[in-house]
PDB file of N, CA and C in Angstrom:
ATOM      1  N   UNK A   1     -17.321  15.671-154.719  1.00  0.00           N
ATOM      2  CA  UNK A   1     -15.928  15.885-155.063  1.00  0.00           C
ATOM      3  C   UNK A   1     -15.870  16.960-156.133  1.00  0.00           C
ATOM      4  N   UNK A   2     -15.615  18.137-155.591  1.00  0.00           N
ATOM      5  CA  UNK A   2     -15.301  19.180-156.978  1.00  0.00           C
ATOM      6  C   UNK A   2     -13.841  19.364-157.883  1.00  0.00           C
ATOM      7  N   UNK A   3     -14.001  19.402-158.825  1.00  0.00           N
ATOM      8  CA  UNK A   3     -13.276  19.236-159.931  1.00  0.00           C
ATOM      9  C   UNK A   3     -12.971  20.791-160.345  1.00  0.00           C
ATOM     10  N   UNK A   4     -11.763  21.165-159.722  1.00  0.00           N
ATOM     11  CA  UNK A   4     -11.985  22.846-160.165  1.00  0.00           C
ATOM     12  C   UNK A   4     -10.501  22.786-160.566  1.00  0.00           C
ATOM     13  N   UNK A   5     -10.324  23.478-162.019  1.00  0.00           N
ATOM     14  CA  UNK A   5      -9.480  23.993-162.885  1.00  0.00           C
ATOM     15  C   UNK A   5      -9.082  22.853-163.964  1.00  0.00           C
ATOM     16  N   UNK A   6      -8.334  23.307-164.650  1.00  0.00           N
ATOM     17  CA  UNK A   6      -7.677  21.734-165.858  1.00  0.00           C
ATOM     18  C   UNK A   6      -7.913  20.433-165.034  1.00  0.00           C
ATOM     19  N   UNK A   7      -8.077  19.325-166.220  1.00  0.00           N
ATOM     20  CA  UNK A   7      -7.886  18.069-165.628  1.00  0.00           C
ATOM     21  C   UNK A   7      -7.058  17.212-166.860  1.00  0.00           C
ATOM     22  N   UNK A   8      -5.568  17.174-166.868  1.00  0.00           N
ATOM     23  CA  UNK A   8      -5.098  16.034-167.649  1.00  0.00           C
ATOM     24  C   UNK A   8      -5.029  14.924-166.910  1.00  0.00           C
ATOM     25  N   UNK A   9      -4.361  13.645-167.542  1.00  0.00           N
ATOM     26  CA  UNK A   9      -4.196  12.619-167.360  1.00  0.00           C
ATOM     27  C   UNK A   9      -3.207  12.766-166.253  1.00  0.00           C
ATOM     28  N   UNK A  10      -2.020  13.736-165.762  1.00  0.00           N
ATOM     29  CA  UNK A  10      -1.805  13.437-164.535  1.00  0.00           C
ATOM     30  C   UNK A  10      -2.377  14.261-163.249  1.00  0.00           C
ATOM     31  N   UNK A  11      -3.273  14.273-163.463  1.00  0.00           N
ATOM     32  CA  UNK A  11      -4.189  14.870-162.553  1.00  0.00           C
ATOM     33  C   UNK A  11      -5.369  13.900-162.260  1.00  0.00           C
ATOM     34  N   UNK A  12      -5.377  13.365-163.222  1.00  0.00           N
ATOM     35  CA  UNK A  12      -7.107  12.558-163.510  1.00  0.00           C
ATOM     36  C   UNK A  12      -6.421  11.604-162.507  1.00  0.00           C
ATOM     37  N   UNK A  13      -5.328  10.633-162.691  1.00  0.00           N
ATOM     38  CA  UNK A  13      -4.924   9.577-162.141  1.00  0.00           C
ATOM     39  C   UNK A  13      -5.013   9.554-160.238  1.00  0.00           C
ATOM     40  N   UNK A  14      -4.385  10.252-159.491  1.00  0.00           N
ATOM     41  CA  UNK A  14      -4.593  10.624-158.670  1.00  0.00           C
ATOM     42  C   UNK A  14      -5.977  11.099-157.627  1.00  0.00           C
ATOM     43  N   UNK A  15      -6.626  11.980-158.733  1.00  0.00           N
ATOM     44  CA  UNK A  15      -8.176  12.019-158.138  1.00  0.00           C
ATOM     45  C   UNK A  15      -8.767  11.076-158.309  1.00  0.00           C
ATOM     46  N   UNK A  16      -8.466  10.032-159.058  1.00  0.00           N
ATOM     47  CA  UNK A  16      -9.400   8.762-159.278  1.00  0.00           C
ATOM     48  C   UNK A  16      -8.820   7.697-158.132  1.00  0.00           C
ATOM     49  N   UNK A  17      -7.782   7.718-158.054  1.00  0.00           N
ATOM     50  CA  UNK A  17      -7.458   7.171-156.842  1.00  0.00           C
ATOM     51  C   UNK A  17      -7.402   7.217-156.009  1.00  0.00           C
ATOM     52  N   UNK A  18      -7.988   8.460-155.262  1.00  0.00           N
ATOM     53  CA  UNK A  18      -8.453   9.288-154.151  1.00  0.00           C
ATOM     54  C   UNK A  18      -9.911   8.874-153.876  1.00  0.00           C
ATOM     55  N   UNK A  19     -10.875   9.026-155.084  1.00  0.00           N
ATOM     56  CA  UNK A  19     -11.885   9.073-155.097  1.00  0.00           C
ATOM     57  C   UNK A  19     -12.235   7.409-154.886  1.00  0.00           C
ATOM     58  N   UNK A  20     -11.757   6.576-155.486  1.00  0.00           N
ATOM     59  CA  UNK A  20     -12.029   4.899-154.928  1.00  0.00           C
ATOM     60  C   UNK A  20     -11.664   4.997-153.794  1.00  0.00           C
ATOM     61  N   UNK A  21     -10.199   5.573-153.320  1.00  0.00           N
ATOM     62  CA  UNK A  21      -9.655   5.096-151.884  1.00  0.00           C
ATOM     63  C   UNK A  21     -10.747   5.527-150.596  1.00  0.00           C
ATOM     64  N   UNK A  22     -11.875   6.667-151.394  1.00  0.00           N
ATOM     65  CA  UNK A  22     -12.645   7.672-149.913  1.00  0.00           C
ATOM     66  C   UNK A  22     -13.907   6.947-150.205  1.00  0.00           C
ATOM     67  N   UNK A  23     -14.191   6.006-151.306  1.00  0.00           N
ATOM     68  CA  UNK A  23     -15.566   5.243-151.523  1.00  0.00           C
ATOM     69  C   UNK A  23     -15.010   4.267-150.629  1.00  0.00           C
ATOM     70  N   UNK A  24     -14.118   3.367-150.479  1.00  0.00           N
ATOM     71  CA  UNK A  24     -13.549   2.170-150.032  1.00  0.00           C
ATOM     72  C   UNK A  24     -13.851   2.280-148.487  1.00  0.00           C
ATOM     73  N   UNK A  25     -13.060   3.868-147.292  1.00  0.00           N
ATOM     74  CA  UNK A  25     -13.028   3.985-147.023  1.00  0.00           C
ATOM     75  C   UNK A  25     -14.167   4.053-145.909  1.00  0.00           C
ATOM     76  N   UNK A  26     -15.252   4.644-146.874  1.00  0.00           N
ATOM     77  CA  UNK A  26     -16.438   5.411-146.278  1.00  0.00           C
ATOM     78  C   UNK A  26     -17.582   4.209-146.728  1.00  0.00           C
ATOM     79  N   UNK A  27     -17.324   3.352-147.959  1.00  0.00           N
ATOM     80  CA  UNK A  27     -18.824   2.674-147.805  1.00  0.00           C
ATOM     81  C   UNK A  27     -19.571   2.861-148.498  1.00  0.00           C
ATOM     82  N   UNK A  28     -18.932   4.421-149.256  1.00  0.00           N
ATOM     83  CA  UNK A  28     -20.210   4.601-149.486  1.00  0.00           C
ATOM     84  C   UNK A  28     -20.797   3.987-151.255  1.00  0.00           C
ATOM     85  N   UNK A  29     -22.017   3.987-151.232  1.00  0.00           N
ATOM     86  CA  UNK A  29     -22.616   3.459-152.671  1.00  0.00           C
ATOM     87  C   UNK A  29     -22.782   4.673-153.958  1.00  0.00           C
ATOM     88  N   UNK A  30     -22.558   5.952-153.299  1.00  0.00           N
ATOM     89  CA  UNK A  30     -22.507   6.887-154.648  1.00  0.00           C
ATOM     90  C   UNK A  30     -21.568   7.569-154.089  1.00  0.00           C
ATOM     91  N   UNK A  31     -21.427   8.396-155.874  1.00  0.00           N
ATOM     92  CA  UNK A  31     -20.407   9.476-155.504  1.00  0.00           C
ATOM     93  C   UNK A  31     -21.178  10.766-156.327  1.00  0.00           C
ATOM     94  N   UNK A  32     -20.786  11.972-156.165  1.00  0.00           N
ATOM     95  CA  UNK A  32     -21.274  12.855-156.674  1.00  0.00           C
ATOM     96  C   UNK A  32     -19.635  13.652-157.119  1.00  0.00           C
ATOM     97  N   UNK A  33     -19.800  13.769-158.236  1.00  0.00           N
ATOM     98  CA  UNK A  33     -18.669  14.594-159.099  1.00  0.00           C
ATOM     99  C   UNK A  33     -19.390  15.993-159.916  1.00  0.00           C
ATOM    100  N   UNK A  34     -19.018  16.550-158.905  1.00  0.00           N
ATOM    101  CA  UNK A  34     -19.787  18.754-159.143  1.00  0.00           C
ATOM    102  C   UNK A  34     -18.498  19.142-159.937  1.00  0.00           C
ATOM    103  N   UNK A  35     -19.501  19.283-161.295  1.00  0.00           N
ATOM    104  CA  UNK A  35     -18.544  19.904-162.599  1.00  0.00           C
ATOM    105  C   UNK A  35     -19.169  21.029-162.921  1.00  0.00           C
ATOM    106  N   UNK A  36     -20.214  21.707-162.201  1.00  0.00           N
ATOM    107  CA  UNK A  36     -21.089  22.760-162.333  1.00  0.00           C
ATOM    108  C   UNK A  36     -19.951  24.130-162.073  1.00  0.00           C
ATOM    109  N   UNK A  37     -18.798  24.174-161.635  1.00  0.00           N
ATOM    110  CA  UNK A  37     -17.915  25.347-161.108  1.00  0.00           C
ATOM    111  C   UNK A  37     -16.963  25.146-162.130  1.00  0.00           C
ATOM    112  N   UNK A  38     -16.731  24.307-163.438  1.00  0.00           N
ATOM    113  CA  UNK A  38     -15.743  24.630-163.945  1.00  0.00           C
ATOM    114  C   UNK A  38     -15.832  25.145-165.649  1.00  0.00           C
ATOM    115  N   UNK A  39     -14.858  24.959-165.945  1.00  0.00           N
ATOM    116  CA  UNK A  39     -14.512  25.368-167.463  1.00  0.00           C
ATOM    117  C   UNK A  39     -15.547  24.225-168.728  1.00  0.00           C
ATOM    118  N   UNK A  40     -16.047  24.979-169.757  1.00  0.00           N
ATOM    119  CA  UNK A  40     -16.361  23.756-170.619  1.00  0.00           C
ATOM    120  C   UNK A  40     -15.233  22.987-171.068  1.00  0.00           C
ATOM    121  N   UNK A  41     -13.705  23.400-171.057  1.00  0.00           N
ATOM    122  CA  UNK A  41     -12.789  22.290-171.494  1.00  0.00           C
ATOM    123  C   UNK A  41     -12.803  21.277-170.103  1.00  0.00           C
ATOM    124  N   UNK A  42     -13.257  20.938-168.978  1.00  0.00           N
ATOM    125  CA  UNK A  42     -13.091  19.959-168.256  1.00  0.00           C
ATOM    126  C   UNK A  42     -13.869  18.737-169.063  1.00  0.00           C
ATOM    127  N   UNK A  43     -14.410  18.981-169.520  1.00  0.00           N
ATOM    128  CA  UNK A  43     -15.933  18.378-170.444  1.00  0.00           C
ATOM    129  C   UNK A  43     -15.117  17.639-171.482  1.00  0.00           C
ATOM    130  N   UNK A  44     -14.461  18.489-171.970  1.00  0.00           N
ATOM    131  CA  UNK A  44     -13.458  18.737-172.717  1.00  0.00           C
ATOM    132  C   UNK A  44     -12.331  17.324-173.028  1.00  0.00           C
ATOM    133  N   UNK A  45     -11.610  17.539-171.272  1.00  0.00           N
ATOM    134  CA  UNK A  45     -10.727  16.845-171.343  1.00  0.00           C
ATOM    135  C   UNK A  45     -10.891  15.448-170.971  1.00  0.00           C
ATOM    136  N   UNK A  46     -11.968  15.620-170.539  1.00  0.00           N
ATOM    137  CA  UNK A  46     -12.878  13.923-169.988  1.00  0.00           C
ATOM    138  C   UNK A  46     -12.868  13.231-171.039  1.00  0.00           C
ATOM    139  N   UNK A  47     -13.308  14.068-172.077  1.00  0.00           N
ATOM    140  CA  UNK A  47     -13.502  12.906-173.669  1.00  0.00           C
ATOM    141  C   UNK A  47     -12.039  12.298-173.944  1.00  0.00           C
ATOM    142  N   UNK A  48     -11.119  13.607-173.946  1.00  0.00           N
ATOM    143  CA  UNK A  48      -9.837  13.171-174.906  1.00  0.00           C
ATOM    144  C   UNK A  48      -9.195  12.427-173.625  1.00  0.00           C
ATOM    145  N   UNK A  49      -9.310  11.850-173.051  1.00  0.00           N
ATOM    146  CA  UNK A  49      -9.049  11.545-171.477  1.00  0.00           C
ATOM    147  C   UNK A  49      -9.347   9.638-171.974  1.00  0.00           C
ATOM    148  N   UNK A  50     -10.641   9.804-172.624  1.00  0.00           N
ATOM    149  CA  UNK A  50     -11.451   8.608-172.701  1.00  0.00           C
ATOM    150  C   UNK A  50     -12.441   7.963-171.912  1.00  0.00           C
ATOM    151  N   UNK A  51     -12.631   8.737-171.002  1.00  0.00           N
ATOM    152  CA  UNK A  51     -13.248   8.747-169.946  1.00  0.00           C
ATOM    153  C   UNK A  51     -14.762   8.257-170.271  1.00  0.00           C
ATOM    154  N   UNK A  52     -15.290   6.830-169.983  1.00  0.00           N
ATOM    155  CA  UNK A  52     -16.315   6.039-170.371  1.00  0.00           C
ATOM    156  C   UNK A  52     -17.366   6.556-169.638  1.00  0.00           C
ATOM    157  N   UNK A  53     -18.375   7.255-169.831  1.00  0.00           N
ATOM    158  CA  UNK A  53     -19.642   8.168-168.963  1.00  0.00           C
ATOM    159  C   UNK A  53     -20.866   7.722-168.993  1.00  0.00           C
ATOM    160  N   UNK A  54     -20.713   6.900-170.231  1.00  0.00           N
ATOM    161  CA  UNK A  54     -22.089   6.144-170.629  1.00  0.00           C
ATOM    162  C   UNK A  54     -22.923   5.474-169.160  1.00  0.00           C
ATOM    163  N   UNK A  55     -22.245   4.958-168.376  1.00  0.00           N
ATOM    164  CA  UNK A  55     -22.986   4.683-167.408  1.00  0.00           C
ATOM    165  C   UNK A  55     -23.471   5.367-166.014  1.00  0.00           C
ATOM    166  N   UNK A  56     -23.292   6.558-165.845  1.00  0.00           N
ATOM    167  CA  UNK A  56     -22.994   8.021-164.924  1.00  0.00           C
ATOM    168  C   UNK A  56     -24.265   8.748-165.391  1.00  0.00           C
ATOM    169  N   UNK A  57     -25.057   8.407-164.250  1.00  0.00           N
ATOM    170  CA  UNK A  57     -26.044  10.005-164.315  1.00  0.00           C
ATOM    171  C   UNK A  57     -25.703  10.594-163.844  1.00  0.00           C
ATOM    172  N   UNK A  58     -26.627  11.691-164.700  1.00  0.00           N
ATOM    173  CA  UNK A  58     -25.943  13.131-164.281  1.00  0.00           C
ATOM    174  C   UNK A  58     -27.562  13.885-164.299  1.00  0.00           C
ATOM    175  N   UNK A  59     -26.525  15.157-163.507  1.00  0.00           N
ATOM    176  CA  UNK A  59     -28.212  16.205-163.157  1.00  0.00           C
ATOM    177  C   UNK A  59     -27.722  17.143-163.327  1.00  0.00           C
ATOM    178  N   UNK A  60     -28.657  18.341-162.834  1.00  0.00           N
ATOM    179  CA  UNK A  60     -28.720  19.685-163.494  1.00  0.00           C
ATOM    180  C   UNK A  60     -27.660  20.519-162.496  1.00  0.00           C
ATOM    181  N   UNK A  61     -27.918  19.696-161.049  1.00  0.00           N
ATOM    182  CA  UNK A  61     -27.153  20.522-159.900  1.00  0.00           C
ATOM    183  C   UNK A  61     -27.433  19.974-158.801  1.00  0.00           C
ATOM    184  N   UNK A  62     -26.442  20.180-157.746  1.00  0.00           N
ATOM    185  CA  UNK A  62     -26.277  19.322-156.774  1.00  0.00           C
ATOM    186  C   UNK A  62     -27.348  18.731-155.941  1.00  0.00           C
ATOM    187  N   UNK A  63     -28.161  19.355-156.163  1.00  0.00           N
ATOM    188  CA  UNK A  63     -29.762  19.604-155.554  1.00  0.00           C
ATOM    189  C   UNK A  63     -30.233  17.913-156.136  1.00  0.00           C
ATOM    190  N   UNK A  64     -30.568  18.319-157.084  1.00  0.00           N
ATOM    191  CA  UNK A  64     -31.444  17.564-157.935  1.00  0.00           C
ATOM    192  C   UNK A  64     -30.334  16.022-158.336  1.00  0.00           C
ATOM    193  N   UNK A  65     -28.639  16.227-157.944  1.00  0.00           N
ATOM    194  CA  UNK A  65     -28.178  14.700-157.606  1.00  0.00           C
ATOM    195  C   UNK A  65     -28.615  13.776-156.163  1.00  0.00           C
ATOM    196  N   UNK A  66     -28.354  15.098-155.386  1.00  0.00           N
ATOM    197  CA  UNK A  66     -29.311  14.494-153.685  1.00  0.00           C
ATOM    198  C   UNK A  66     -30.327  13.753-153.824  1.00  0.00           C
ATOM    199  N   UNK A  67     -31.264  14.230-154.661  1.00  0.00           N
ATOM    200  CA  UNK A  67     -32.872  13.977-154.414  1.00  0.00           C
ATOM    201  C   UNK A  67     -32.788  12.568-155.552  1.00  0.00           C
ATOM    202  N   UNK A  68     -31.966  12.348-156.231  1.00  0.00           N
ATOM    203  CA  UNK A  68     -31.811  11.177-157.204  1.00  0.00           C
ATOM    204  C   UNK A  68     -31.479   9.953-155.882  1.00  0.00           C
ATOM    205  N   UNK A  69     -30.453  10.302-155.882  1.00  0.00           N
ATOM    206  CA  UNK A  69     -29.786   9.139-154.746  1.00  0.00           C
ATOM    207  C   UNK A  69     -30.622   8.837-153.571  1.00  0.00           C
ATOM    208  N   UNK A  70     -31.156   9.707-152.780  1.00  0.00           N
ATOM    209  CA  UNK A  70     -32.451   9.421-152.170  1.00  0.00           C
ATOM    210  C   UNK A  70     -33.738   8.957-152.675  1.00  0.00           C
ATOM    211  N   UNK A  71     -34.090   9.200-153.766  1.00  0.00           N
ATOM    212  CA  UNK A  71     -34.759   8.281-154.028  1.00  0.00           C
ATOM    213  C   UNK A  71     -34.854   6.797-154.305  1.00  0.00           C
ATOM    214  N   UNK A  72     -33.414   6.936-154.614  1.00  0.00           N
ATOM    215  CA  UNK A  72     -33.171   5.156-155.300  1.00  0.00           C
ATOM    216  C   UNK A  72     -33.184   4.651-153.730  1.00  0.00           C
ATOM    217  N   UNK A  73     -33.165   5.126-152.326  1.00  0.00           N
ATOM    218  CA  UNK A  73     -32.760   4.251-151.066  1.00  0.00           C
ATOM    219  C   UNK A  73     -34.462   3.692-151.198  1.00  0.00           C
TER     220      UNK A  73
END
């Protein structure tokens, strides 16, 4: 799911509810959120957002999230 340009709170709301509704949908057990194409304020607005991350790995690039999630199967 790429995240490209600003993200406030009425923006956040919507993609988050998109993003459960296409996990729900599909099944599936991960998600991958590619923040590699945007601004350092997306980073930014996640904090002032409140946005809890502590439990979210993260990688260097999309590559190296693939090869995570495949490994954990």
């Amino acid at each position: 799911m790429p995240l490209i340009g600003p993200i406030d709170p009425g923006r956040a709301d919507p993609l988050t509810v998109r993003l459960l509704a296409e996990l729900s949908r599909t099944g599936a057990r991960h998600a991958i959120l590619d923040l590699t194409g945007v601004q350092p304020a997306t980073a930014q607005a996640l904090v002032e957002l409140g946005a809890d991350l502590s439990a979210i790995a993260t990688q260097r690039n999309m590559q190296q999230a693939l090869q995570q999630i495949v490994a954990r199967r």
